[in-house]
Protein backbone atom coordinates (compact mmCIF):
# COMPACT_ATOMS: atom_id res chain seq x y z
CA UNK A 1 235.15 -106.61 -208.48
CA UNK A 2 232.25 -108.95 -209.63
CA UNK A 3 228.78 -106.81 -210.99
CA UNK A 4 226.28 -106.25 -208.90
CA UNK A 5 223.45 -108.71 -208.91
CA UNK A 6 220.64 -108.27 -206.37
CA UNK A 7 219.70 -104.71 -205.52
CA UNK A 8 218.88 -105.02 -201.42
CA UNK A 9 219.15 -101.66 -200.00
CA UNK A 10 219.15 -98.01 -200.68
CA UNK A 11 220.53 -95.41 -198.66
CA UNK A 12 221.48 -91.50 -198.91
CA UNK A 13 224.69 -91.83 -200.68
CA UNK A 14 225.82 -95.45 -201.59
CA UNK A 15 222.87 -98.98 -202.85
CA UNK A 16 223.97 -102.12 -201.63
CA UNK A 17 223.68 -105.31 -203.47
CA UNK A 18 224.21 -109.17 -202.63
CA UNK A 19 227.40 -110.04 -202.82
CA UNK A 20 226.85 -114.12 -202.69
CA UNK A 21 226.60 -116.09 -199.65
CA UNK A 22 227.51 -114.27 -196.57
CA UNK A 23 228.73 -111.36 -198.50
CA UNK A 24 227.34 -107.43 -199.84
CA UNK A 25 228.52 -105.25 -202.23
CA UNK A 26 228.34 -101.56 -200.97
CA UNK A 27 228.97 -99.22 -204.43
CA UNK A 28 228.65 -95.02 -204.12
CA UNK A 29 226.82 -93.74 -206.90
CA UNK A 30 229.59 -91.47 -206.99
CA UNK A 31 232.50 -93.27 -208.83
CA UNK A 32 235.16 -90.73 -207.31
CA UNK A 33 234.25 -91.55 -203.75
CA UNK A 34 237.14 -93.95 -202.62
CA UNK A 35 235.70 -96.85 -200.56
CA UNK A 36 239.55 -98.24 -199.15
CA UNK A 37 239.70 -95.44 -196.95
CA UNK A 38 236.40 -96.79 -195.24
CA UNK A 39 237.65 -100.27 -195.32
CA UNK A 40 240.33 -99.26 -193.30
CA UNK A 41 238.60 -97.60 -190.94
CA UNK A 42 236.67 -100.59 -189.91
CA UNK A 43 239.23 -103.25 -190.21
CA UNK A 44 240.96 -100.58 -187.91
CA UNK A 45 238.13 -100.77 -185.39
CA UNK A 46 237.65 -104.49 -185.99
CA UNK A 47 240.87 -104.69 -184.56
CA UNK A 48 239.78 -102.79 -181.52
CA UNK A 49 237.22 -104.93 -180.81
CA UNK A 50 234.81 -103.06 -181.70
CA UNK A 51 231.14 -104.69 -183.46
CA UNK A 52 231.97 -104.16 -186.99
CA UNK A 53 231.14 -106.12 -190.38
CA UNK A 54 233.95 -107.94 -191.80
CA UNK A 55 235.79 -105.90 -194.71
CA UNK A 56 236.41 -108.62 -197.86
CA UNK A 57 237.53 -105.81 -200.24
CA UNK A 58 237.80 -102.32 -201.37
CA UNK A 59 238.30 -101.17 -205.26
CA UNK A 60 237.18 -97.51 -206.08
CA UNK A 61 233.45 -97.00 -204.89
CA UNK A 62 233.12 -100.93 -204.63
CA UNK A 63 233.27 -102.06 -200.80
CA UNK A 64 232.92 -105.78 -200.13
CA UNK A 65 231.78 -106.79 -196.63
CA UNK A 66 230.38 -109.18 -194.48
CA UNK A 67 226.15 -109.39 -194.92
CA UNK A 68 224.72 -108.78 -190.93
CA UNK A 69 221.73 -110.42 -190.28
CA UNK A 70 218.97 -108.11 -188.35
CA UNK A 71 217.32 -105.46 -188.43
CA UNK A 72 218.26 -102.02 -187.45
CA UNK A 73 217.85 -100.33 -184.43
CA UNK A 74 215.20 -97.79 -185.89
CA UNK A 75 213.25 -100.46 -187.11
CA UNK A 76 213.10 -102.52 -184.15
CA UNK A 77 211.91 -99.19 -182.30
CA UNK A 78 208.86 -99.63 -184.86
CA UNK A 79 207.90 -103.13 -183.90
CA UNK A 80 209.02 -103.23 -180.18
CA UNK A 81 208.69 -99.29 -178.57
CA UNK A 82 208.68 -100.73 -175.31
CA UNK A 83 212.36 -101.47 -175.79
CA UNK A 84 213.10 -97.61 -176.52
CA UNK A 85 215.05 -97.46 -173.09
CA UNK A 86 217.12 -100.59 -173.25
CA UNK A 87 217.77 -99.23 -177.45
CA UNK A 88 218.73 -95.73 -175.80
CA UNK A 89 220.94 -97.10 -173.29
CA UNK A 90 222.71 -99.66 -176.32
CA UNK A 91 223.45 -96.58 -178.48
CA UNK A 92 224.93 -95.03 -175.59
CA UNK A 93 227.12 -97.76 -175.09
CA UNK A 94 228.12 -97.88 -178.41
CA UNK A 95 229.40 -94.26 -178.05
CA UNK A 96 230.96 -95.11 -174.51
CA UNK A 97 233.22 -97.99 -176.23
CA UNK A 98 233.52 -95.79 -179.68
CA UNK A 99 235.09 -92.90 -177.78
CA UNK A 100 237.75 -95.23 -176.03
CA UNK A 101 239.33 -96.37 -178.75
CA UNK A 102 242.00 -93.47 -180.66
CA UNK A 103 241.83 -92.24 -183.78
CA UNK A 104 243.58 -93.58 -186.55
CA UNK A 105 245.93 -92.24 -188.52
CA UNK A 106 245.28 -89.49 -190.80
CA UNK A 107 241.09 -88.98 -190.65
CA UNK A 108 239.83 -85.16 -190.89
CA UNK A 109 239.30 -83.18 -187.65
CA UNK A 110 235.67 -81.18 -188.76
CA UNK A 111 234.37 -80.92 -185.32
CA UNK A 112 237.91 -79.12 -183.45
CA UNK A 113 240.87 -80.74 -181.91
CA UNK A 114 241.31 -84.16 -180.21
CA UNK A 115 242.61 -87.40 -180.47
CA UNK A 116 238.93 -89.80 -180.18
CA UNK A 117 238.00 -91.71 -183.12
CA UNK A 118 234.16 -90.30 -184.02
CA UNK A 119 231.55 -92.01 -186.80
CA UNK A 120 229.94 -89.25 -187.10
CA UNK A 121 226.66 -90.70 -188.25
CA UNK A 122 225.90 -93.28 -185.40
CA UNK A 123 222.10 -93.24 -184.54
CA UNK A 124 219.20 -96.14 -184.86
CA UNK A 125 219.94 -96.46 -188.60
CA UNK A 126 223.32 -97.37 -188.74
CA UNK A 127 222.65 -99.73 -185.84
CA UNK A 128 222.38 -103.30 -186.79
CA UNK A 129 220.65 -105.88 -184.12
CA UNK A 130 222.38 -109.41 -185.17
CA UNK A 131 222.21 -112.23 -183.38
CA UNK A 132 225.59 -111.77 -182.26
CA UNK A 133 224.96 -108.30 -180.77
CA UNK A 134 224.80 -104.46 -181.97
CA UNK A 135 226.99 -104.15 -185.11
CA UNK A 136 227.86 -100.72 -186.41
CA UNK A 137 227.71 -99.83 -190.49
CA UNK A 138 228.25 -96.95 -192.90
CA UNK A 139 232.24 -95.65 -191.49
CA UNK A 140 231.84 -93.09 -194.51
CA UNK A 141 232.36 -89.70 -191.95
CA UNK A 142 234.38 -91.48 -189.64
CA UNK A 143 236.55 -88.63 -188.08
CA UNK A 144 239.41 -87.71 -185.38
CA UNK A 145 238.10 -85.38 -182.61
CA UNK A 146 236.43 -85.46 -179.04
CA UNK A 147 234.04 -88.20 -178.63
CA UNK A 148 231.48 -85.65 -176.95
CA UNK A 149 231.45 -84.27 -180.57
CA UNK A 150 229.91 -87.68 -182.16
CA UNK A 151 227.11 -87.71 -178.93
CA UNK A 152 226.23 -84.33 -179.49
CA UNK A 153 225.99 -84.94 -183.11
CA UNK A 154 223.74 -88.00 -182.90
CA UNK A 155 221.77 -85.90 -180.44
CA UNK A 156 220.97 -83.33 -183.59
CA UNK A 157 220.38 -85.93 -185.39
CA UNK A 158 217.96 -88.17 -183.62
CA UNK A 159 215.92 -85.11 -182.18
CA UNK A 160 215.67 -83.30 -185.58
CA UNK A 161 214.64 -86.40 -187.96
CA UNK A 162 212.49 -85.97 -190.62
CA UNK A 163 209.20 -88.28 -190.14
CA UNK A 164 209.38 -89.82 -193.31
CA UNK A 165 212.80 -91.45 -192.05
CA UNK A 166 212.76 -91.39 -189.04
CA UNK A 167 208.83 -92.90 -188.27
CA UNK A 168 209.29 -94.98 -185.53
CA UNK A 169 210.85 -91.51 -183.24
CA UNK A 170 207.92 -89.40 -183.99
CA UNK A 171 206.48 -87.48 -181.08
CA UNK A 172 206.51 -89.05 -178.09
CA UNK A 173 208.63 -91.42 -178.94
CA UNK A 174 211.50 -89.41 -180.39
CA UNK A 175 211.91 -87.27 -177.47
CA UNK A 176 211.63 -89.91 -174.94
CA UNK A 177 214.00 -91.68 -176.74
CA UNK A 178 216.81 -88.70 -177.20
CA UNK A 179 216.34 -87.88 -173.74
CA UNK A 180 217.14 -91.26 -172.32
CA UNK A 181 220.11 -91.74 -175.09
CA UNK A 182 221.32 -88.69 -174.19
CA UNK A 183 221.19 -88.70 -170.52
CA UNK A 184 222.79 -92.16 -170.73
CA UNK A 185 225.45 -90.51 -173.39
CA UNK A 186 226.35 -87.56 -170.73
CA UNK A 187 223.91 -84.62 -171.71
CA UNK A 188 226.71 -81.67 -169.89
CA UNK A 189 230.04 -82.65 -171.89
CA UNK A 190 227.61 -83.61 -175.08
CA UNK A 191 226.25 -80.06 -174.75
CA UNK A 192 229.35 -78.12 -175.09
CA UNK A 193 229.80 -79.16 -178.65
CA UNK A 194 226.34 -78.91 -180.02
CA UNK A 195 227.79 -75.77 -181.64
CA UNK A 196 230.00 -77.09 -183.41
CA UNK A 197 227.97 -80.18 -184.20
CA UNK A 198 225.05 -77.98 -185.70
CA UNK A 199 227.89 -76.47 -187.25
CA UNK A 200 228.98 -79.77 -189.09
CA UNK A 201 225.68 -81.33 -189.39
CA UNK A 202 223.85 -77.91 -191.41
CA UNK A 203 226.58 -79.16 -194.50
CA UNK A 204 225.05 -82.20 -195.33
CA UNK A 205 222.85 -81.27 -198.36
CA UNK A 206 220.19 -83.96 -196.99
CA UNK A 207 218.27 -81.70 -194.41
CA UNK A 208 215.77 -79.65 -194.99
CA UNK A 209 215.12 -76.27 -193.73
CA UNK A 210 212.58 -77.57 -191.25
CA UNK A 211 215.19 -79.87 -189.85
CA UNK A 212 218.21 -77.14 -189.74
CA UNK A 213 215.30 -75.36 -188.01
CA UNK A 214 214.91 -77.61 -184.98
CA UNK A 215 218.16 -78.22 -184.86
CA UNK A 216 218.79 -74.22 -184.37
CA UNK A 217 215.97 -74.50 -181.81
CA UNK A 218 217.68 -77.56 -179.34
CA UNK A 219 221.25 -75.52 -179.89
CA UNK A 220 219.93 -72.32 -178.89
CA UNK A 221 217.61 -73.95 -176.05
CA UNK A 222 220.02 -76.27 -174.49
CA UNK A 223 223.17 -73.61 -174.82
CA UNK A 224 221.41 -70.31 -174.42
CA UNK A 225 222.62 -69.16 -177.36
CA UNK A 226 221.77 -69.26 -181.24
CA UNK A 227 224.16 -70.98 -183.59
């Protein structure tokens, strides 16, 4: 694997670097994290037909992909709001198709039984607008379960955001946007599993209390019951 060169992006978990022409280098900052399993997951996918970036190569914490021109969904909610509906109705979609396809071999159940293949982490940020259409990045959760699961989950996390993150759903914005994502999604079968999604989504070590907070608040709202 050639040494990073370029530094180009930053997220929770993993930086990503340019990889030459065409090409990034996406390396965990933790070394045991093993990026083939990921790798597989999309070429998997890929395979499917489903909007992926082309995998190049996988050694340890080192994944090689295609570069995807665009920006993400969330920040094309900052610049064009007006297009909050059509974005809603795209990440939807992107569920829709997502659920259809079967798991593949092997990935962890964390949100119950079934036989869907979830991301588990598929909101505005991991949404990439490219010329080509809506391209889907960061397969690092990607689980087996019921695909009402990964809408309910996105629900938590697209209603619960943290402004500094999240900017471009504050207010207004955020809840007109979850609303019309999740109506689009299907807001009954989504709701049956926002237990367990709260459940799954109060591990990661990112949220803050504030956030675990609303998220108790939809659960308990939407259910009738406290998590």
């Amino acid at each position: 694997m050639l040494p990073p060169v370029e530094l180009i992006a930053q997220g929770r978990a993993a930086d990503v670097y340019d990889a030459g022409p065409g090409r990034v280098l996406r390396r965990y900052r933790i070394a045991a994290v093993d990026a083939s399993r990921e790798a597989e997951v999309m070429q998997y996918v890929a395979r499917a037909g489903f909007p992926v970036p082309a995998v190049y190569d996988a050694q340890g914490s080192d994944l090689v992909m295609e570069r995807v021109e665009g920006p993400t969904m969330l920040d094309a909610l900052g610049t064009k709001p007006w297009r909050m509906r059509p974005y809603a109705r795209l990440l939807a979609d992107l569920h829709t198709r997502l659920g259809r396809i079967p798991a593949a071999p092997g990935l962890r159940q964390p949100m119950g039984d079934g036989s869907d293949l979830m991301h588990l982490d598929l909101h505005p940020g991991n949404v990439i607008l490219s010329p080509r259409g809506a391209v889907v990045i960061d397969w690092t959760n990607a689980s087996a379960g019921p695909a009402p699961a990964d809408v309910a989950d996105t629900w938590l996390i697209v209603a619960c955001a943290r402004p500094d993150e999240k900017a471009a759903l504050i207010g207004l914005f955020q809840r007109r946007f979850c609303r019309a994502f999740v109506t689009a999604a299907g807001r009954d079968t989504a709701r049956e599993h926002l237990h367990a999604a709260f459940a799954h989504r109060i591990q990661d070590h990112n949220m803050r209390p504030a956030e675990i907070e609303r998220a108790r608040k939809l659960v308990r709202r939407e259910t009738g019951s406290a998590p």
